[in-house]
ModelCIF file with pLDDT and N, C-alpha, C, O atoms, coordinates in Angstrom:
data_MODEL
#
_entry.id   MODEL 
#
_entity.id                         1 
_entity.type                       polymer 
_entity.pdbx_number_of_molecules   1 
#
_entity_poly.entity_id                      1 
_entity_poly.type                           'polypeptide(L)' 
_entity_poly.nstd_linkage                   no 
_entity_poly.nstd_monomer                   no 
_entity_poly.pdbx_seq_one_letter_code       
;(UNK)(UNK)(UNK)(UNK)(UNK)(UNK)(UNK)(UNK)(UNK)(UNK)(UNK)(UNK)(UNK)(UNK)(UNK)(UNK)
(UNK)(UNK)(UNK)(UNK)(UNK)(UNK)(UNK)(UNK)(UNK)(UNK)(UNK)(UNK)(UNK)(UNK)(UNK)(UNK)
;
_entity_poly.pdbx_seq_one_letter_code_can   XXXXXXXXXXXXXXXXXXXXXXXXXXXXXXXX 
_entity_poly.pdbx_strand_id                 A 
#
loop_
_entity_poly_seq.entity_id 
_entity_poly_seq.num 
_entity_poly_seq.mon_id 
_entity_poly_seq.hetero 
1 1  UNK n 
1 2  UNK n 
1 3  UNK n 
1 4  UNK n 
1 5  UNK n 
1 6  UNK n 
1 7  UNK n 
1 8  UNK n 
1 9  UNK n 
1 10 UNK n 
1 11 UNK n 
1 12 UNK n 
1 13 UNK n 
1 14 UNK n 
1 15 UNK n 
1 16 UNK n 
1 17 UNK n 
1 18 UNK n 
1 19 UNK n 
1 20 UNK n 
1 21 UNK n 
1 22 UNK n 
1 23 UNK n 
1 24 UNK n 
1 25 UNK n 
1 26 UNK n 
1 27 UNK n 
1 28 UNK n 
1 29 UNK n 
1 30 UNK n 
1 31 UNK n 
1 32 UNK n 
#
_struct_asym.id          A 
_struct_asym.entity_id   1 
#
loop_
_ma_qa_metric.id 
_ma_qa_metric.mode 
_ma_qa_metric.name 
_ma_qa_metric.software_group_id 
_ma_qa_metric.type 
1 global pLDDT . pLDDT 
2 local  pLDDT . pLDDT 
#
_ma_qa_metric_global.metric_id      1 
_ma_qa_metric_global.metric_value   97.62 
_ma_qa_metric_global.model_id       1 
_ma_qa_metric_global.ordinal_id     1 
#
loop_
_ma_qa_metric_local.label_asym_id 
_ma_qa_metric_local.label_comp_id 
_ma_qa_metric_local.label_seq_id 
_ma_qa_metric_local.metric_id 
_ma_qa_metric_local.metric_value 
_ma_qa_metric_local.model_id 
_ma_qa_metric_local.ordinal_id 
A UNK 1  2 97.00 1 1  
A UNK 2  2 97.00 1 2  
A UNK 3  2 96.00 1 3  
A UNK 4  2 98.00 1 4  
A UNK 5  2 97.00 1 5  
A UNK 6  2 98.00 1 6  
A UNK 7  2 97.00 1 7  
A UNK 8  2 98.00 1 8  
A UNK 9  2 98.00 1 9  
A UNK 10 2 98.00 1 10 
A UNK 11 2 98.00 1 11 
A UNK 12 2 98.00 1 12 
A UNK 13 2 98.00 1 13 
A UNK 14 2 98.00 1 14 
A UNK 15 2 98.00 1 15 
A UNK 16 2 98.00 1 16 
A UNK 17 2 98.00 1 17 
A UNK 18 2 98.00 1 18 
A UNK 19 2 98.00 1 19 
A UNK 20 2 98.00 1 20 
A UNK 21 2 98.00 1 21 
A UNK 22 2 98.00 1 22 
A UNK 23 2 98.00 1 23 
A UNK 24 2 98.00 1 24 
A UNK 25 2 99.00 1 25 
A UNK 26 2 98.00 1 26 
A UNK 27 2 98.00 1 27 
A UNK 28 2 98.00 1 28 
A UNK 29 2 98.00 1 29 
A UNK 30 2 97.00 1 30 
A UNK 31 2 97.00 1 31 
A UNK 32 2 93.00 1 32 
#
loop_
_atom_site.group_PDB 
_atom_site.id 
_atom_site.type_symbol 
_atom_site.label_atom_id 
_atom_site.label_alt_id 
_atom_site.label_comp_id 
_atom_site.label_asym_id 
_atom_site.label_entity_id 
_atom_site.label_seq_id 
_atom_site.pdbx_PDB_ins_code 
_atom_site.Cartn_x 
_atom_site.Cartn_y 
_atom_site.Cartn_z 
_atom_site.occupancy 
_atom_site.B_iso_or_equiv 
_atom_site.pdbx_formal_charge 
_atom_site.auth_seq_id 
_atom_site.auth_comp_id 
_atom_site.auth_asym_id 
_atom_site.auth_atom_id 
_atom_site.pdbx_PDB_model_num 
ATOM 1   N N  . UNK A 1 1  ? 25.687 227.596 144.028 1.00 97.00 ? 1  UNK A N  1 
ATOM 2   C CA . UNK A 1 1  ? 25.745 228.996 144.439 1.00 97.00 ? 1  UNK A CA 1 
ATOM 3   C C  . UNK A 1 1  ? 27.107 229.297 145.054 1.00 97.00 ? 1  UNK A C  1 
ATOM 4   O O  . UNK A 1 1  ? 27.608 228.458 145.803 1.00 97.00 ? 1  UNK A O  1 
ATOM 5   N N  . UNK A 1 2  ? 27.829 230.603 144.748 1.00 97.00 ? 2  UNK A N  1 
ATOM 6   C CA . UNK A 1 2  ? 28.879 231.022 145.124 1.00 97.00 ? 2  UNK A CA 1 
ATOM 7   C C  . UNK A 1 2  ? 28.979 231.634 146.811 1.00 97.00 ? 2  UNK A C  1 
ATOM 8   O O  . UNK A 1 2  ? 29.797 231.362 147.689 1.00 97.00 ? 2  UNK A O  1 
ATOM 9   N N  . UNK A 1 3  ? 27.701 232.625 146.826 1.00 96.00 ? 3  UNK A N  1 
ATOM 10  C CA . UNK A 1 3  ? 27.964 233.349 147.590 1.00 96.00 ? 3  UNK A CA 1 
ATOM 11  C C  . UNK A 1 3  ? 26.299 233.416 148.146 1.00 96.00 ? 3  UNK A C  1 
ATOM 12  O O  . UNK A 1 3  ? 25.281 233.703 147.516 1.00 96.00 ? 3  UNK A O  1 
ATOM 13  N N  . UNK A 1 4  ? 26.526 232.942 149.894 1.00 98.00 ? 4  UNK A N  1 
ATOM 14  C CA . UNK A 1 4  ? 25.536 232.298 150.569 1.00 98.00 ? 4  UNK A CA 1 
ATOM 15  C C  . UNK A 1 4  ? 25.642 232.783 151.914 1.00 98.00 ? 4  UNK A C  1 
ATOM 16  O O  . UNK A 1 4  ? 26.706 232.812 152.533 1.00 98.00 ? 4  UNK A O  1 
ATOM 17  N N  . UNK A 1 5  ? 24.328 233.237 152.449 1.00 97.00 ? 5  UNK A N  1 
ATOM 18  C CA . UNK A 1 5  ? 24.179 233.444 153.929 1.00 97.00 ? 5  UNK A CA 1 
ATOM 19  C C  . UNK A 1 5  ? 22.978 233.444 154.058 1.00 97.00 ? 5  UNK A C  1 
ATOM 20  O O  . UNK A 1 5  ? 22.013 233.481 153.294 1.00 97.00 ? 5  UNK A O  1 
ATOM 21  N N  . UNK A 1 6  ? 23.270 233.359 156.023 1.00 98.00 ? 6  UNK A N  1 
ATOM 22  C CA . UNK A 1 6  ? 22.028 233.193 156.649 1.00 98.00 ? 6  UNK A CA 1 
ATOM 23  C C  . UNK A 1 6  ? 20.906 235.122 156.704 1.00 98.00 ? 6  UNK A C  1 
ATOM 24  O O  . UNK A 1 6  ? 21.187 236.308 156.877 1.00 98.00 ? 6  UNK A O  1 
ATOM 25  N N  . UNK A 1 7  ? 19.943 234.480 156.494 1.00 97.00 ? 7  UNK A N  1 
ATOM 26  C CA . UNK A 1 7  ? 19.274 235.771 157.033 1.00 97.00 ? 7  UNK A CA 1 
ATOM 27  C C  . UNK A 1 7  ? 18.221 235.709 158.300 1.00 97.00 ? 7  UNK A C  1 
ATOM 28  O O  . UNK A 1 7  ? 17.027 235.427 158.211 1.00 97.00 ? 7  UNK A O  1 
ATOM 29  N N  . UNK A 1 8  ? 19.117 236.119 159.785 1.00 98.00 ? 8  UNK A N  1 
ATOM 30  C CA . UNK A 1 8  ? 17.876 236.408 160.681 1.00 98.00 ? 8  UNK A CA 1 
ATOM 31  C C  . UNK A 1 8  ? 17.142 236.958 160.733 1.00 98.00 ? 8  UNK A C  1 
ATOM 32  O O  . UNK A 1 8  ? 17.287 238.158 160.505 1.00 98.00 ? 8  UNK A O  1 
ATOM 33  N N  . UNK A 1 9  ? 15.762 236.378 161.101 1.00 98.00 ? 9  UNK A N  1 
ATOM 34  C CA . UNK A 1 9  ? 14.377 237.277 161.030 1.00 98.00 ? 9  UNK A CA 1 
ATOM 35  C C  . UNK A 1 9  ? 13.491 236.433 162.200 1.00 98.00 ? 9  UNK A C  1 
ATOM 36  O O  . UNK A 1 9  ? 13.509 235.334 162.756 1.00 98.00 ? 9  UNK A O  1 
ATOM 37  N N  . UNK A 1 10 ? 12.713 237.670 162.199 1.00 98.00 ? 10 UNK A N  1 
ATOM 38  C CA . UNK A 1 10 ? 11.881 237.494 163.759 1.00 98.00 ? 10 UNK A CA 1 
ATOM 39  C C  . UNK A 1 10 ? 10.410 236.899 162.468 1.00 98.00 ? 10 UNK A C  1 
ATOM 40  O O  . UNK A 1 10 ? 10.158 237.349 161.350 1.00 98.00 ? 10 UNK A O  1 
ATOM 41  N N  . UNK A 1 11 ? 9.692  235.720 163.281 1.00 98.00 ? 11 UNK A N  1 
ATOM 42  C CA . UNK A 1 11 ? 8.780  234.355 162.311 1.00 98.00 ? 11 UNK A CA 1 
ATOM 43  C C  . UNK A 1 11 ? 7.622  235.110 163.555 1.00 98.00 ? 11 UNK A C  1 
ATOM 44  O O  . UNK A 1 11 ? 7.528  235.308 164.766 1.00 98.00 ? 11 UNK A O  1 
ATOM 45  N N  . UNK A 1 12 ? 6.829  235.349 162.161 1.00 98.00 ? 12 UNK A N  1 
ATOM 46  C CA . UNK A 1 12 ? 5.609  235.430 162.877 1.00 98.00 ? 12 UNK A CA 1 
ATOM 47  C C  . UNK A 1 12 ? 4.516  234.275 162.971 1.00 98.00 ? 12 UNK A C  1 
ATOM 48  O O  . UNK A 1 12 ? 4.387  233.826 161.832 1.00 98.00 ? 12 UNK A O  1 
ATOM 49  N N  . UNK A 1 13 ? 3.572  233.529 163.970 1.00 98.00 ? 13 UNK A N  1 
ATOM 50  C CA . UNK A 1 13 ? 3.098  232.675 163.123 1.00 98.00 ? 13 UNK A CA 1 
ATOM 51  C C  . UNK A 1 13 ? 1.018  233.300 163.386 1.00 98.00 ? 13 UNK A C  1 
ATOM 52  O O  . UNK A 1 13 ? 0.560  233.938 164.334 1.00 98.00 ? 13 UNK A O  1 
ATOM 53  N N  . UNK A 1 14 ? 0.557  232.972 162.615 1.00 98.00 ? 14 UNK A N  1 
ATOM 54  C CA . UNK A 1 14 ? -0.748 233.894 162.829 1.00 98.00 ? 14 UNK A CA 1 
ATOM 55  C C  . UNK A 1 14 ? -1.400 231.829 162.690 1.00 98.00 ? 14 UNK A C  1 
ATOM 56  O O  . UNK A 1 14 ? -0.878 230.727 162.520 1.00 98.00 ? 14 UNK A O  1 
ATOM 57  N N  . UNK A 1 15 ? -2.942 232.473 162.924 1.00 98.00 ? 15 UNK A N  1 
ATOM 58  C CA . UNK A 1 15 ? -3.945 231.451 162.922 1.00 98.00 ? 15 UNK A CA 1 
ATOM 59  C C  . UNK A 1 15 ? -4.537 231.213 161.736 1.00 98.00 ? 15 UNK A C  1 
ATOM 60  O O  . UNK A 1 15 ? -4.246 231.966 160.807 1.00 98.00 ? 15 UNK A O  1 
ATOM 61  N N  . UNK A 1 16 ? -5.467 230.145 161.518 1.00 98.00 ? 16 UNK A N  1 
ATOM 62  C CA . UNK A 1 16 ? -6.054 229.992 159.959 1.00 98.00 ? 16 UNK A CA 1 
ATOM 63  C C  . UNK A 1 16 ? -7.163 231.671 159.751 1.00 98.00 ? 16 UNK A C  1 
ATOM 64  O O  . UNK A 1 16 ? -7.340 232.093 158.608 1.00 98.00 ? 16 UNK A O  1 
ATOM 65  N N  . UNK A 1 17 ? -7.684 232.304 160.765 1.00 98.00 ? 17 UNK A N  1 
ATOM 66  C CA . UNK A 1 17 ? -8.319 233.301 160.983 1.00 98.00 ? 17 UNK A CA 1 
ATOM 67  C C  . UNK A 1 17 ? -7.199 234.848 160.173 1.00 98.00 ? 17 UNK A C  1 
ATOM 68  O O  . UNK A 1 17 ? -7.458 235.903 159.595 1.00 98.00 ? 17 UNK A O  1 
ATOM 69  N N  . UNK A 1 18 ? -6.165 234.236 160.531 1.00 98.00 ? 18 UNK A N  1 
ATOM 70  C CA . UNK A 1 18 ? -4.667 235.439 160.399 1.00 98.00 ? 18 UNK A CA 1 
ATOM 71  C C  . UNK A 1 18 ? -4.826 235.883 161.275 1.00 98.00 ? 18 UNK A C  1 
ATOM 72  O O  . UNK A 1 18 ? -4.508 237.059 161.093 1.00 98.00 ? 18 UNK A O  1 
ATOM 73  N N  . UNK A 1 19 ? -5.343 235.680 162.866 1.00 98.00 ? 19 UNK A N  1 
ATOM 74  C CA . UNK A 1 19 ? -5.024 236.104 164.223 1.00 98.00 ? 19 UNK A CA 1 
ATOM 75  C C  . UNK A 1 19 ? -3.458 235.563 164.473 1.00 98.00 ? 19 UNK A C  1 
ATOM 76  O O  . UNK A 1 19 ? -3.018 234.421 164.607 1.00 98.00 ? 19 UNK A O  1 
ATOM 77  N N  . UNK A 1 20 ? -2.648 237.192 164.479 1.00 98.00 ? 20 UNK A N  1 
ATOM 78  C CA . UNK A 1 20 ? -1.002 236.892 165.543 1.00 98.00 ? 20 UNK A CA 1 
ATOM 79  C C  . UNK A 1 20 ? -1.006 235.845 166.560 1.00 98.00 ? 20 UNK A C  1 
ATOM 80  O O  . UNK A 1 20 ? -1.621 236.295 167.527 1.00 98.00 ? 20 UNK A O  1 
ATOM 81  N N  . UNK A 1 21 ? -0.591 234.615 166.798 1.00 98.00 ? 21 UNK A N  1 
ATOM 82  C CA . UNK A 1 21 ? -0.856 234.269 168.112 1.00 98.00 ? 21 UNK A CA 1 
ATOM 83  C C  . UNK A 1 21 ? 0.910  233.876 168.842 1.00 98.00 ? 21 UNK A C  1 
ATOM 84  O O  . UNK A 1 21 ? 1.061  233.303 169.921 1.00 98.00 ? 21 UNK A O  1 
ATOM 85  N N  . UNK A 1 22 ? 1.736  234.217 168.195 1.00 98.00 ? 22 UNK A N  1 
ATOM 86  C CA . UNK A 1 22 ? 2.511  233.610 168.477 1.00 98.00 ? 22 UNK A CA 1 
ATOM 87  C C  . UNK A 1 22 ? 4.326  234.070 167.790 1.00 98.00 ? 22 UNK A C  1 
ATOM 88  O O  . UNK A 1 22 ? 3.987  234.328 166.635 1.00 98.00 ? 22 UNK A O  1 
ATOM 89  N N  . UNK A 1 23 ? 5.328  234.220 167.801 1.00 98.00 ? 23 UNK A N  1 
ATOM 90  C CA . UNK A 1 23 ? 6.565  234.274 167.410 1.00 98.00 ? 23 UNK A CA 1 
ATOM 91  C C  . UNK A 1 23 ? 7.343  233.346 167.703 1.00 98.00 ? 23 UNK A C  1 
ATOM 92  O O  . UNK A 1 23 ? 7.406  232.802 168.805 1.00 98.00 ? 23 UNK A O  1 
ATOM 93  N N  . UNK A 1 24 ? 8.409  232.928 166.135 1.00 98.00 ? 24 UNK A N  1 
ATOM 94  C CA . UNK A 1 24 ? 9.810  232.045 166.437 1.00 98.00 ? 24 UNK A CA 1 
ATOM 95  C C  . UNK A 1 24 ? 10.542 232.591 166.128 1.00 98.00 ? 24 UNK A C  1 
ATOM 96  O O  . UNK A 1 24 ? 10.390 233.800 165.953 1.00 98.00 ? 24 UNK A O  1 
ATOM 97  N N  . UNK A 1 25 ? 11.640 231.999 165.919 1.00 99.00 ? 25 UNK A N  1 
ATOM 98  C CA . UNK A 1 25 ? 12.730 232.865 165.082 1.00 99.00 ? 25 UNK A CA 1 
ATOM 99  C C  . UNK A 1 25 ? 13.076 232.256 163.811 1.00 99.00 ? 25 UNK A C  1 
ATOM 100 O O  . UNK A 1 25 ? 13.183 231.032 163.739 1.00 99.00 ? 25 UNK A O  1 
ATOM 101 N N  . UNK A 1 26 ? 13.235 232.901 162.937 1.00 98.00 ? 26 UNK A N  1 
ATOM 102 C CA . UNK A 1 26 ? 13.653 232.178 161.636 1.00 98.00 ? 26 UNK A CA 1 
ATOM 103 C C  . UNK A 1 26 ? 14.786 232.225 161.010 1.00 98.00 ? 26 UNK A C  1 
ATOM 104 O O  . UNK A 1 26 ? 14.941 233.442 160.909 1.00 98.00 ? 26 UNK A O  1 
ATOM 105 N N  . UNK A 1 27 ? 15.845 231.655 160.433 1.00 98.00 ? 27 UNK A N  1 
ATOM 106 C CA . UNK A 1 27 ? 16.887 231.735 159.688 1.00 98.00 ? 27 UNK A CA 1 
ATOM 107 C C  . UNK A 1 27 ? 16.301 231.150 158.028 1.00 98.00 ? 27 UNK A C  1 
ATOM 108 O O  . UNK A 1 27 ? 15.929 230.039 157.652 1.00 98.00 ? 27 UNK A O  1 
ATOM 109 N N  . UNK A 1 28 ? 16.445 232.558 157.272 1.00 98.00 ? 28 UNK A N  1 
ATOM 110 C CA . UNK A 1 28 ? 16.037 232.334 155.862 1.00 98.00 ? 28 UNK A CA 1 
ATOM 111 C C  . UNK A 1 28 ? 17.323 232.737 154.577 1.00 98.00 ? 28 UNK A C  1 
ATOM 112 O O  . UNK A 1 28 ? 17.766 233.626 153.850 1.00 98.00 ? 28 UNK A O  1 
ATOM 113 N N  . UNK A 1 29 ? 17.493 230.965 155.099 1.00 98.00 ? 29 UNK A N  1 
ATOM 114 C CA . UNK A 1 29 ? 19.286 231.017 154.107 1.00 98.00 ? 29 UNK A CA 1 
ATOM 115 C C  . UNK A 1 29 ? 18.859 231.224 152.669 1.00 98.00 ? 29 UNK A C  1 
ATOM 116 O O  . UNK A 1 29 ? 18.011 230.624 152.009 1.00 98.00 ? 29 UNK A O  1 
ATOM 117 N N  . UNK A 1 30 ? 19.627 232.184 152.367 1.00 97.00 ? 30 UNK A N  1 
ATOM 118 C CA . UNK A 1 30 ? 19.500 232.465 150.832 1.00 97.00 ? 30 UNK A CA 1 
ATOM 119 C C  . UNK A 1 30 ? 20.707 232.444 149.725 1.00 97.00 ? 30 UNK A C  1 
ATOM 120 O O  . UNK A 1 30 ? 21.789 232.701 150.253 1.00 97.00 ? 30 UNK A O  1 
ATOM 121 N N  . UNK A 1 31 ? 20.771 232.244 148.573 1.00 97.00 ? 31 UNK A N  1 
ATOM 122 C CA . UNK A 1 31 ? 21.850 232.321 147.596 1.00 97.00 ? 31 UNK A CA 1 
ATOM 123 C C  . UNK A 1 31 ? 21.571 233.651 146.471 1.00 97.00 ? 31 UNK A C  1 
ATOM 124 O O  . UNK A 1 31 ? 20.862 233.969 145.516 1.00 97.00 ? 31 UNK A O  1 
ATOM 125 N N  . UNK A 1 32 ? 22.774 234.195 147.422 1.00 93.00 ? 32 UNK A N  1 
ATOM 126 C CA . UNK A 1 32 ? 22.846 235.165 146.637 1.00 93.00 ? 32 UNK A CA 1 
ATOM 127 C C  . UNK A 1 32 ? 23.360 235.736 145.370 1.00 93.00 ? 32 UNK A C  1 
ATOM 128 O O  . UNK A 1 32 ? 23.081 236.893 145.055 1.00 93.00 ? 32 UNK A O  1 
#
């Protein structure tokens, strides 16, 4: 890949239910 960056994003993480219980942060490097 030529042309590459990070993408910040706010990580949600939910329960096996899909109850919210929680946030990380995520970096979702992509090739663009």
């Amino acid at each position: 890949s030529s042309w590459n960056v990070p993408e910040p994003e706010l990580t949600l993480f939910a329960t096996s239910s899909g109850t919210l219980v929680g946030y990380t942060i995520g970096n979702d490097m992509s090739s663009r």
